[in-house]
C-alpha atoms as a PDB file:
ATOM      1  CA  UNK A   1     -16.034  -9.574  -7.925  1.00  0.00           C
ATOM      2  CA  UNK A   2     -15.943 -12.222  -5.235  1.00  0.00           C
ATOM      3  CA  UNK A   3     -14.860 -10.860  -2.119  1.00  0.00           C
ATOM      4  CA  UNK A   4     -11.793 -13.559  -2.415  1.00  0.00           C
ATOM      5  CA  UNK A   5     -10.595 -11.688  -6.128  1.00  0.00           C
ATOM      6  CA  UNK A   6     -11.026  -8.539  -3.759  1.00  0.00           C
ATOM      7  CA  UNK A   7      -7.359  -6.654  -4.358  1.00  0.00           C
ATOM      8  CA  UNK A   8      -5.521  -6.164  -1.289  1.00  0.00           C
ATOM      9  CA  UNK A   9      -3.766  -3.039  -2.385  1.00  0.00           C
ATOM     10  CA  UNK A  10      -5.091  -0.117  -4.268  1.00  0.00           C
ATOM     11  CA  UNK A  11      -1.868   2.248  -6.493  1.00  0.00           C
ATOM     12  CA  UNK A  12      -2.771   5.182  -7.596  1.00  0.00           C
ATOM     13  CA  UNK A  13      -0.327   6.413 -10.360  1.00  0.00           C
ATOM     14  CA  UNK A  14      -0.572   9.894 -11.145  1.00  0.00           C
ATOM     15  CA  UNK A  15       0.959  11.042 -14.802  1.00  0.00           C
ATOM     16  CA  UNK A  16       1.772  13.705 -17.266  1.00  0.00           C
ATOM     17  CA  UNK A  17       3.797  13.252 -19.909  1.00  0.00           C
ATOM     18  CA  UNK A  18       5.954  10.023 -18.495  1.00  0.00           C
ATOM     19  CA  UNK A  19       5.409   7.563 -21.172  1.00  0.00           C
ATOM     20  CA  UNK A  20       9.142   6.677 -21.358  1.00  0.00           C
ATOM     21  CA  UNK A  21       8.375   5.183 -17.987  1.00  0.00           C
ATOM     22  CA  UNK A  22       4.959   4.783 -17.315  1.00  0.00           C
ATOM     23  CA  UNK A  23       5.103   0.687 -18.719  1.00  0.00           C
ATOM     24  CA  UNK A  24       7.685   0.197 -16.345  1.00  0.00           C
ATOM     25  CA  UNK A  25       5.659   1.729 -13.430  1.00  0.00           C
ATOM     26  CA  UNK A  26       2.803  -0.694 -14.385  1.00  0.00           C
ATOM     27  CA  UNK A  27       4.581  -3.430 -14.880  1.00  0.00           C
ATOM     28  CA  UNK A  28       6.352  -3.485 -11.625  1.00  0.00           C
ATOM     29  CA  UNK A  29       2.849  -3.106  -9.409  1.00  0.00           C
ATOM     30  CA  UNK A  30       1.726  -6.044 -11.632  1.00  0.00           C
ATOM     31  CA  UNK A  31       4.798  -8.279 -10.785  1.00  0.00           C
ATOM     32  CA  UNK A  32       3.977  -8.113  -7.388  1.00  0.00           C
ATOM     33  CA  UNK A  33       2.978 -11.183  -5.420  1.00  0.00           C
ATOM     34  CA  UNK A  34      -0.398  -9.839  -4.371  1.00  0.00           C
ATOM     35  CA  UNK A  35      -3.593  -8.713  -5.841  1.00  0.00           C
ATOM     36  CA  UNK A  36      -3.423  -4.911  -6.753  1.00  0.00           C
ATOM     37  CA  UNK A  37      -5.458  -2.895  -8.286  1.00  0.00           C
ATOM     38  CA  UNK A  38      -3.977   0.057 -10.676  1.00  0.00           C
ATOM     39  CA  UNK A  39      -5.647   3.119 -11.092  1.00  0.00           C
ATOM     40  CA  UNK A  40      -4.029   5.789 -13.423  1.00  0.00           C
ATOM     41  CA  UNK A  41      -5.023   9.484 -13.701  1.00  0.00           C
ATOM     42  CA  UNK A  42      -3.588  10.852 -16.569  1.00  0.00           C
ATOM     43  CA  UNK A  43      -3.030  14.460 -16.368  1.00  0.00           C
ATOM     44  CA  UNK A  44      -4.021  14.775 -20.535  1.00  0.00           C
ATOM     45  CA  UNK A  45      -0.453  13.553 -21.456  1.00  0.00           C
ATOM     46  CA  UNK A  46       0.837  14.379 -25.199  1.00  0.00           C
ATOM     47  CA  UNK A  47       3.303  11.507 -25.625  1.00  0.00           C
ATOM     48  CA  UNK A  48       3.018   7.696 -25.915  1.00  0.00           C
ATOM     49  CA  UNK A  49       0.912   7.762 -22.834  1.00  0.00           C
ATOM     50  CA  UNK A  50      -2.284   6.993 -24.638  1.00  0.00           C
ATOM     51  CA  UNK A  51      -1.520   4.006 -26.355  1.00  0.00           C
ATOM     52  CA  UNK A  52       0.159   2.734 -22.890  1.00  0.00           C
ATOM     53  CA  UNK A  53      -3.005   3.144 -21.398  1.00  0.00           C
ATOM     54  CA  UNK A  54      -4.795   1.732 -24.205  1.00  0.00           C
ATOM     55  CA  UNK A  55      -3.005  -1.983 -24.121  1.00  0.00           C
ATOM     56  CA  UNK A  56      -2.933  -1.990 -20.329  1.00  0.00           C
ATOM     57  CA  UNK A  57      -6.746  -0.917 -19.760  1.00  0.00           C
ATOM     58  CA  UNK A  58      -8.321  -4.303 -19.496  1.00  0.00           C
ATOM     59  CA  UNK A  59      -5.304  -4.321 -16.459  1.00  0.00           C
ATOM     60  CA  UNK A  60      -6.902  -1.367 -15.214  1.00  0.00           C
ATOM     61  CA  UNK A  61      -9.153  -1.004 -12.194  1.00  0.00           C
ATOM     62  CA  UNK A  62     -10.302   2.804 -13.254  1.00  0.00           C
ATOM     63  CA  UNK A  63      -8.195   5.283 -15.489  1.00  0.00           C
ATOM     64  CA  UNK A  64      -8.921   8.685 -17.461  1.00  0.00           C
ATOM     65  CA  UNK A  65      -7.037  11.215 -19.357  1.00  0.00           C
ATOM     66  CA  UNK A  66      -7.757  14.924 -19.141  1.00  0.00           C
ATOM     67  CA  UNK A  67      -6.635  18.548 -18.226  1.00  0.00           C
ATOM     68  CA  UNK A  68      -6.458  18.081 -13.731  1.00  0.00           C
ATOM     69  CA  UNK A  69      -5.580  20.496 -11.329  1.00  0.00           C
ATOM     70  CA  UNK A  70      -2.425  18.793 -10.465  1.00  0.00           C
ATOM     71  CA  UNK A  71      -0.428  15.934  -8.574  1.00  0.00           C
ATOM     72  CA  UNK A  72      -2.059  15.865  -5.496  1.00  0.00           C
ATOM     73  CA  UNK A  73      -5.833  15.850  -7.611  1.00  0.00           C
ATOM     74  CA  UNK A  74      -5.060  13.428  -9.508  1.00  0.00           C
ATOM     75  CA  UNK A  75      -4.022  11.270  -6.521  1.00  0.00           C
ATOM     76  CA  UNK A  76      -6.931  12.027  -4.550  1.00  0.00           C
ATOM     77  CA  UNK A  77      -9.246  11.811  -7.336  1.00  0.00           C
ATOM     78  CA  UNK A  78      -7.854   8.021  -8.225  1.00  0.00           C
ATOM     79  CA  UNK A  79      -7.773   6.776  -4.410  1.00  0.00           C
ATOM     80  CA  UNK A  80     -11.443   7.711  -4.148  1.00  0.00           C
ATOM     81  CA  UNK A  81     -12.151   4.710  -6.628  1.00  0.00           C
ATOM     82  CA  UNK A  82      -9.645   2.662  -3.880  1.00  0.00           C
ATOM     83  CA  UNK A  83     -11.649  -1.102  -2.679  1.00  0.00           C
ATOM     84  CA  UNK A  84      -8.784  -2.383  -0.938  1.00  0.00           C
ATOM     85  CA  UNK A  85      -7.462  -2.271   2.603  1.00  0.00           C
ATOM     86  CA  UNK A  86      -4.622  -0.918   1.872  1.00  0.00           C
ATOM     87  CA  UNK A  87      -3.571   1.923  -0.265  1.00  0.00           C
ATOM     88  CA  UNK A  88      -0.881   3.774  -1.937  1.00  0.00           C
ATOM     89  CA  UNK A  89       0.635   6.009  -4.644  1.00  0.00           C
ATOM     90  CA  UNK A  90       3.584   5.472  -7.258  1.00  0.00           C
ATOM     91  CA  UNK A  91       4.815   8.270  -9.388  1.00  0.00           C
ATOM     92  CA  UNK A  92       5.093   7.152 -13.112  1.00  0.00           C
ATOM     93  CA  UNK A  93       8.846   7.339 -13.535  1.00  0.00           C
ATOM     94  CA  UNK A  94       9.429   5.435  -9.887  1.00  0.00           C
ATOM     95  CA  UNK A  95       8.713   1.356  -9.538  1.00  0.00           C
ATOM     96  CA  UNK A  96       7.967  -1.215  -7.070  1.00  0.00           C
ATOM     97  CA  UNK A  97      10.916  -3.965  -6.039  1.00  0.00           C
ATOM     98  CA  UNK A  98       9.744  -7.739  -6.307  1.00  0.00           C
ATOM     99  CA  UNK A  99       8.253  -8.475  -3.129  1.00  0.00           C
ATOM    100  CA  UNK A 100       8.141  -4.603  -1.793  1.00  0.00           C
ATOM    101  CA  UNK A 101       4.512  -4.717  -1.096  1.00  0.00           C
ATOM    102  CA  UNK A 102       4.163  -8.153   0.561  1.00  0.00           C
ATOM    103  CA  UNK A 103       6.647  -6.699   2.869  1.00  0.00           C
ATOM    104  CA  UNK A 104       4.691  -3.160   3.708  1.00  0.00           C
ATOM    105  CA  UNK A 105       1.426  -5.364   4.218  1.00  0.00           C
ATOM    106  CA  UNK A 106       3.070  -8.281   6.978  1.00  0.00           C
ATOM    107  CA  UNK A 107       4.217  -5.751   8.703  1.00  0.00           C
ATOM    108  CA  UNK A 108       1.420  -3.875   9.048  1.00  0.00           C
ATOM    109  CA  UNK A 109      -0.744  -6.911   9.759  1.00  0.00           C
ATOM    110  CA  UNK A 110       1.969  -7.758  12.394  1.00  0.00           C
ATOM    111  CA  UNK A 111       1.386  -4.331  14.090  1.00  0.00           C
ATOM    112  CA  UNK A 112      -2.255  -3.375  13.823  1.00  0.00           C
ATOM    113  CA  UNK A 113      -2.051  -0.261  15.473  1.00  0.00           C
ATOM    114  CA  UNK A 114       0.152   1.303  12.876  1.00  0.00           C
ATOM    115  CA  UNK A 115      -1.363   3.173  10.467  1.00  0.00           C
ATOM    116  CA  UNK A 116       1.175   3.248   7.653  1.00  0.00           C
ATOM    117  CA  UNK A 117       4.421   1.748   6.868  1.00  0.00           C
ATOM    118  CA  UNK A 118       7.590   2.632   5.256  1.00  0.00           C
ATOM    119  CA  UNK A 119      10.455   0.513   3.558  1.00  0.00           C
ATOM    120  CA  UNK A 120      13.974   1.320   2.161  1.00  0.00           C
ATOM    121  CA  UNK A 121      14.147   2.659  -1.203  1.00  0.00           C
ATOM    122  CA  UNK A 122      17.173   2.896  -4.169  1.00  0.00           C
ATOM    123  CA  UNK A 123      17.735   5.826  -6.104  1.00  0.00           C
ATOM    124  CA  UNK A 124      17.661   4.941  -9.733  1.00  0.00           C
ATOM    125  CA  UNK A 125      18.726   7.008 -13.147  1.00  0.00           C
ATOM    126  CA  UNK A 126      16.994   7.314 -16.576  1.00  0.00           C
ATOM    127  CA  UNK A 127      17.907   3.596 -17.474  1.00  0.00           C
ATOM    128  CA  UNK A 128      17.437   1.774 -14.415  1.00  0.00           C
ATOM    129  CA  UNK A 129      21.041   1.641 -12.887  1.00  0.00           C
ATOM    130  CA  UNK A 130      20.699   1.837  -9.080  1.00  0.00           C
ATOM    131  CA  UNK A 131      22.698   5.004  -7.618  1.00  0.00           C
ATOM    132  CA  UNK A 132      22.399   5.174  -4.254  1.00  0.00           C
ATOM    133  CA  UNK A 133      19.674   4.797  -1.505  1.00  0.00           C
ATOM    134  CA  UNK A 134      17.080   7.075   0.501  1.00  0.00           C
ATOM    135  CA  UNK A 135      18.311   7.525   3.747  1.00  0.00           C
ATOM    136  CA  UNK A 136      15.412   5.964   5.804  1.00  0.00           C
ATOM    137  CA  UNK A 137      15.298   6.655   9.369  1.00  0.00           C
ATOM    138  CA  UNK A 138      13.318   5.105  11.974  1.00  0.00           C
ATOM    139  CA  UNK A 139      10.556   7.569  12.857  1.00  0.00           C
ATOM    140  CA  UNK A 140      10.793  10.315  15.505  1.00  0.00           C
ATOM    141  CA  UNK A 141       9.230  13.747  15.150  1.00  0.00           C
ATOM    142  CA  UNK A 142      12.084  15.775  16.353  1.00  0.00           C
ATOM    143  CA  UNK A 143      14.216  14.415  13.260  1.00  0.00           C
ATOM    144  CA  UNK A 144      11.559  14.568  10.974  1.00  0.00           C
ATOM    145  CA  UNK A 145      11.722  17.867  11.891  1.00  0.00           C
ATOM    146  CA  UNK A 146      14.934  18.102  10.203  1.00  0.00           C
ATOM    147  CA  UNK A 147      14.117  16.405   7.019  1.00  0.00           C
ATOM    148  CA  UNK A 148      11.635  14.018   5.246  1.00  0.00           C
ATOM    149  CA  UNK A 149      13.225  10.480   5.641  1.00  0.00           C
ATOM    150  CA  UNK A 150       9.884   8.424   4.652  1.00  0.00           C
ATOM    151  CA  UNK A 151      10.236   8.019   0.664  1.00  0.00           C
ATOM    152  CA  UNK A 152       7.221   8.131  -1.266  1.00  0.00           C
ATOM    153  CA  UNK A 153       7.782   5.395  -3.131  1.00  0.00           C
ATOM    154  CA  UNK A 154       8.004   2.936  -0.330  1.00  0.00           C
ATOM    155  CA  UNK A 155       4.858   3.666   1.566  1.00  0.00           C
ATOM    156  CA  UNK A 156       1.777   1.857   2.244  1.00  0.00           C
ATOM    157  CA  UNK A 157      -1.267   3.243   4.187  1.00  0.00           C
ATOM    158  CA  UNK A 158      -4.456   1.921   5.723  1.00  0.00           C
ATOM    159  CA  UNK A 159      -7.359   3.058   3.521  1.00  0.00           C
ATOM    160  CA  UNK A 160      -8.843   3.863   6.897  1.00  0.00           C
ATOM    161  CA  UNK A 161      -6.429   6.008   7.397  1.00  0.00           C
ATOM    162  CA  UNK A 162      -6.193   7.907   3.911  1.00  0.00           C
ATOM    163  CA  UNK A 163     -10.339   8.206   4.073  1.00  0.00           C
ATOM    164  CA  UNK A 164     -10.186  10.151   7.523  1.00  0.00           C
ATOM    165  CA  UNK A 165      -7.565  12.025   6.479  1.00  0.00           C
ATOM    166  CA  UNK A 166      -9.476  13.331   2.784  1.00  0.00           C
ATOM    167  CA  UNK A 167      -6.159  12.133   0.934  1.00  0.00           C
ATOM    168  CA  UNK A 168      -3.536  14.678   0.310  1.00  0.00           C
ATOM    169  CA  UNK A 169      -3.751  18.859   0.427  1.00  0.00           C
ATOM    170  CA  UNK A 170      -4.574  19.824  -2.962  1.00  0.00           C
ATOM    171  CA  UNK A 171      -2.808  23.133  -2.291  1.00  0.00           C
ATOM    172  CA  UNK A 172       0.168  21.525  -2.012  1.00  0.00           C
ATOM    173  CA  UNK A 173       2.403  20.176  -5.365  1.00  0.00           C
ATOM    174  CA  UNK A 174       5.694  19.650  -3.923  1.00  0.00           C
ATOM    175  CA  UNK A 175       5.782  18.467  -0.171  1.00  0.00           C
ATOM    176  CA  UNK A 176       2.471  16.858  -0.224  1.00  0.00           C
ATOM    177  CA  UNK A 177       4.050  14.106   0.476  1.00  0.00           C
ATOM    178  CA  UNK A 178       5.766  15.007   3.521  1.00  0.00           C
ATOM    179  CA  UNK A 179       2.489  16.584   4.851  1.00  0.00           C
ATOM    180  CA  UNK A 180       0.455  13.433   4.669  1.00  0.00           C
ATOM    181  CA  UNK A 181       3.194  11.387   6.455  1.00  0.00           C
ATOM    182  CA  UNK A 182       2.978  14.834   9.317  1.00  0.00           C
ATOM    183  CA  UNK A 183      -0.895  14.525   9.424  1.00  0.00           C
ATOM    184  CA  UNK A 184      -0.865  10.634   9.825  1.00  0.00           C
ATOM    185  CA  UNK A 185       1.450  10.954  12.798  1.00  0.00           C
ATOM    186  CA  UNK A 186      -0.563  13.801  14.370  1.00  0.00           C
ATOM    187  CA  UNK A 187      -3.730  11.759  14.066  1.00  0.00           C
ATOM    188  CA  UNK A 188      -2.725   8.354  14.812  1.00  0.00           C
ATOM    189  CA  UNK A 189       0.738   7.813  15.987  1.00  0.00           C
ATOM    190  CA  UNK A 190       3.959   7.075  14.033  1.00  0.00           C
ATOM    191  CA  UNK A 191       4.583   5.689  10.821  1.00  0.00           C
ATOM    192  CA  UNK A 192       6.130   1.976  10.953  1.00  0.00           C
ATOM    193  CA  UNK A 193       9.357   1.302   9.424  1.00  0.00           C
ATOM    194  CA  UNK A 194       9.975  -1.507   7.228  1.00  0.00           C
ATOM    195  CA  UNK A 195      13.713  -2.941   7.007  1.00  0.00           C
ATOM    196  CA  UNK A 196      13.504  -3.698   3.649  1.00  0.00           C
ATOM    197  CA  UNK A 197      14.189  -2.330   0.202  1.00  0.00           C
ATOM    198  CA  UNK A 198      10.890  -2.179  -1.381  1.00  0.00           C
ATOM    199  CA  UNK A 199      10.974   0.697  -4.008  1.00  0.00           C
ATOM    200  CA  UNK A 200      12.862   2.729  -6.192  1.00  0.00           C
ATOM    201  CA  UNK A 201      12.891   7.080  -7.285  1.00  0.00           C
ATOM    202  CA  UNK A 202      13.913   7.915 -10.503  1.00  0.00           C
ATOM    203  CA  UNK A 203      16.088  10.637 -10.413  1.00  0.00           C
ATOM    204  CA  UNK A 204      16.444  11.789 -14.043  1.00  0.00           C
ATOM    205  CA  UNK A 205      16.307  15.680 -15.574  1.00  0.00           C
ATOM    206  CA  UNK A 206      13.093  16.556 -15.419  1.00  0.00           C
ATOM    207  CA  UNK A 207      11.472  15.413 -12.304  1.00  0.00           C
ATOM    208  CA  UNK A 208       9.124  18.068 -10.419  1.00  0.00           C
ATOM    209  CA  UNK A 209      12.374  18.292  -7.602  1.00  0.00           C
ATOM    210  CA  UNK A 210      14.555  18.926  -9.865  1.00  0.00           C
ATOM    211  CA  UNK A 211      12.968  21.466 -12.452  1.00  0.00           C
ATOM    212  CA  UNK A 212      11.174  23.477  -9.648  1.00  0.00           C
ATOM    213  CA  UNK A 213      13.586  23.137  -6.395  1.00  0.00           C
ATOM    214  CA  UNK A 214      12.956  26.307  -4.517  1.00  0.00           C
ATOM    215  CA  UNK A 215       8.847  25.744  -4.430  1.00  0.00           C
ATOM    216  CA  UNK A 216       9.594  22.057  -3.000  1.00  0.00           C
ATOM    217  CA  UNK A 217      11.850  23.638  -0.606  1.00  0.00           C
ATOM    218  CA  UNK A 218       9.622  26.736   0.285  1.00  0.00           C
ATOM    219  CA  UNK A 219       6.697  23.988   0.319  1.00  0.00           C
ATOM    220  CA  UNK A 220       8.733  21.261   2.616  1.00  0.00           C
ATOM    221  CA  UNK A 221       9.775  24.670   5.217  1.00  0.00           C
ATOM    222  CA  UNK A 222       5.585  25.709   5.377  1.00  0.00           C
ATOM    223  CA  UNK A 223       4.824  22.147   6.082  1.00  0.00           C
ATOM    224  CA  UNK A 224       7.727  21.878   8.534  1.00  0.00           C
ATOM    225  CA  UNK A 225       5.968  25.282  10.215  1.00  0.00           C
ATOM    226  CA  UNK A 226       2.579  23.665  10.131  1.00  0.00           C
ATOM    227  CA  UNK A 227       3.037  20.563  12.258  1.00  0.00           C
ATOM    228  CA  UNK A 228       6.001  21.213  14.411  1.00  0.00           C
ATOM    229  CA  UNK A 229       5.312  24.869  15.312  1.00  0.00           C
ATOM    230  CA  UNK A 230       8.608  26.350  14.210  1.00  0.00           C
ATOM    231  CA  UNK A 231      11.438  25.465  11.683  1.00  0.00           C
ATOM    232  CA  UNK A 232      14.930  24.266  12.620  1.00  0.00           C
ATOM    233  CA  UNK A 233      17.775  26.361  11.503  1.00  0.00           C
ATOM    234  CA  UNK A 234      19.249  23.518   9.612  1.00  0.00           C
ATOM    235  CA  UNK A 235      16.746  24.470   6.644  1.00  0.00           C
ATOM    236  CA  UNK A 236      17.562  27.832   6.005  1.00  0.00           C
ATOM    237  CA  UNK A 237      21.175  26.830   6.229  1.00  0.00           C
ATOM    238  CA  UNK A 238      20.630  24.278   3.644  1.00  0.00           C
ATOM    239  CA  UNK A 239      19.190  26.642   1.416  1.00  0.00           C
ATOM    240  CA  UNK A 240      22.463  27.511  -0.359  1.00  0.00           C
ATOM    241  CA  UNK A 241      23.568  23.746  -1.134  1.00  0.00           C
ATOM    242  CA  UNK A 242      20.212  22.388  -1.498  1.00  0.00           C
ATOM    243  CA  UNK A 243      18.595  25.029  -4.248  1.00  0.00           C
ATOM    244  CA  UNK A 244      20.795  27.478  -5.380  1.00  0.00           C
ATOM    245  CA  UNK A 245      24.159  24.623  -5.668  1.00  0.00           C
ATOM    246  CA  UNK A 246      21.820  22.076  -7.332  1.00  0.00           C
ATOM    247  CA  UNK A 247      19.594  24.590  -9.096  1.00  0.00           C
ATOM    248  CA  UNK A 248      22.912  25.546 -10.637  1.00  0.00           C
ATOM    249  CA  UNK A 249      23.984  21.698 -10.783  1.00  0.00           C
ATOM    250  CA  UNK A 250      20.160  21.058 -13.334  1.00  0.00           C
ATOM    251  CA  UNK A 251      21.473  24.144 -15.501  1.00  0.00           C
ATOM    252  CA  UNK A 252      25.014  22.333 -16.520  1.00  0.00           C
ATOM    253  CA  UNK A 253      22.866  18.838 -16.641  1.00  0.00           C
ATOM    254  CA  UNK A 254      20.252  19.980 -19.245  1.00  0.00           C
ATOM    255  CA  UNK A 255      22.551  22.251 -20.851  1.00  0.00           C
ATOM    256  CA  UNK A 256      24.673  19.129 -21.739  1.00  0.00           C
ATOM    257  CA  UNK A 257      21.932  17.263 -22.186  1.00  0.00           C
ATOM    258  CA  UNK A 258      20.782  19.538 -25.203  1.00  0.00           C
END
């Protein structure tokens, strides 16, 4: 490939079992504006997955299908097949907003000493309908402290960056995230925020946050531990509303739900 086909960004989309919204995963990272390479690791999925994959391989920088060892594998293993700059991940039930990435990139070839950037993102249900937003914050460690407000979803990093870092802790399945975005600032400075909605999160009934809510909270309190050196009472004071209230709340919804 000529070094002007190069992509620009490099997605990673890790999946099990998401073929209801895997096409529209693709599809969004495709509509963008800039060149982007996709690179799907498929966690062996049973569903529709395969013959997803199978029309959109020739779209495909590098994909495979098998038994991993998780998430944060998968990610890793995907992202180590990364050729451009720039790098991220999208979850196979989230999407990309028209012009999301060209807005992560300018700003972060605006401000070369940041090493990653973060937009806004929307909250969006089972069929697309937008309700609500992430509360994005601009970054400071002491409220970070208090609670992840980087989304996933909206992120772009230098490829620099991920490489020095070895991608994300494998032993971690629920707060990897938030980890990554800790060990970026630790190494080299704060994140960059992006005033502009670039992304959305699906929130439907069987998301990892919602099925297994006490191990993302346990997870997101150990990481908390890790790079700030102690926890702030706000998350054990949380603990009631935010896992056993909505623990109780994904009972009622799946027991409606069939």
């Amino acid at each position: 490939m000529s070094s002007d086909a190069m992509p620009q960004v490099s997605i990673a989309i890790p999946s099990l079992n998401q073929g209801g919204y895997l096409e529209q995963a693709l599809e969004s990272i495709a509509a963008q504006s800039l060149r982007c390479e996709i690179l799907v690791a498929d966690g062996g999925s049973t569903d529709c997955t395969a013959g997803i994959l199978a029309r959109w391989a020739p779209r495909l920088a590098w994909w495979r299908s098998r038994p991993d060892g998780g998430q944060s594998e998968a990610i890793n293993e995907a992202l180590r097949h990364a050729r451009a700059p720039y790098v991220a991940w999208l979850n196979a039930d989230d999407a990309l907003l028209p012009g999301g990435l060209a807005a992560l990139i300018g700003a972060l070839e605006t401000h070369p000493d940041a090493p990653a950037a973060y937009g806004d993102c929307l909250f969006i249900d089972a069929v697309r309908q937008s309700t609500g937003s992430y509360r994005t914050e601009e970054f400071d460690a002491d409220r970070f402290a208090w609670r992840c407000f980087i989304a996933q979803p909206a992120t772009l990093i230098r490829r620099s960056v991920w490489e020095a870092l070895g991608g994300l802790d494998t032993q971690l399945q629920m707060a990897m995230d938030y980890d990554l975005w800790w060990r970026i600032y630790r190494r080299f400075g704060p994140l960059l925020r992006v005033r502009h909605t670039v992304a959305a999160s699906r929130d439907h009934l069987h998301t990892k946050t919602n099925m297994r809510r006490a191990q993302h909270y346990r997870e997101a309190i150990a990481v908390v531990r890790r790079h700030y050196g102690r926890v702030p009472i706000k998350w054990r004071l949380a603990w009631p509303v935010q896992v056993w209230a909505r623990a109780l709340r994904q009972r009622v919804r799946l027991a409606q739900h069939g």
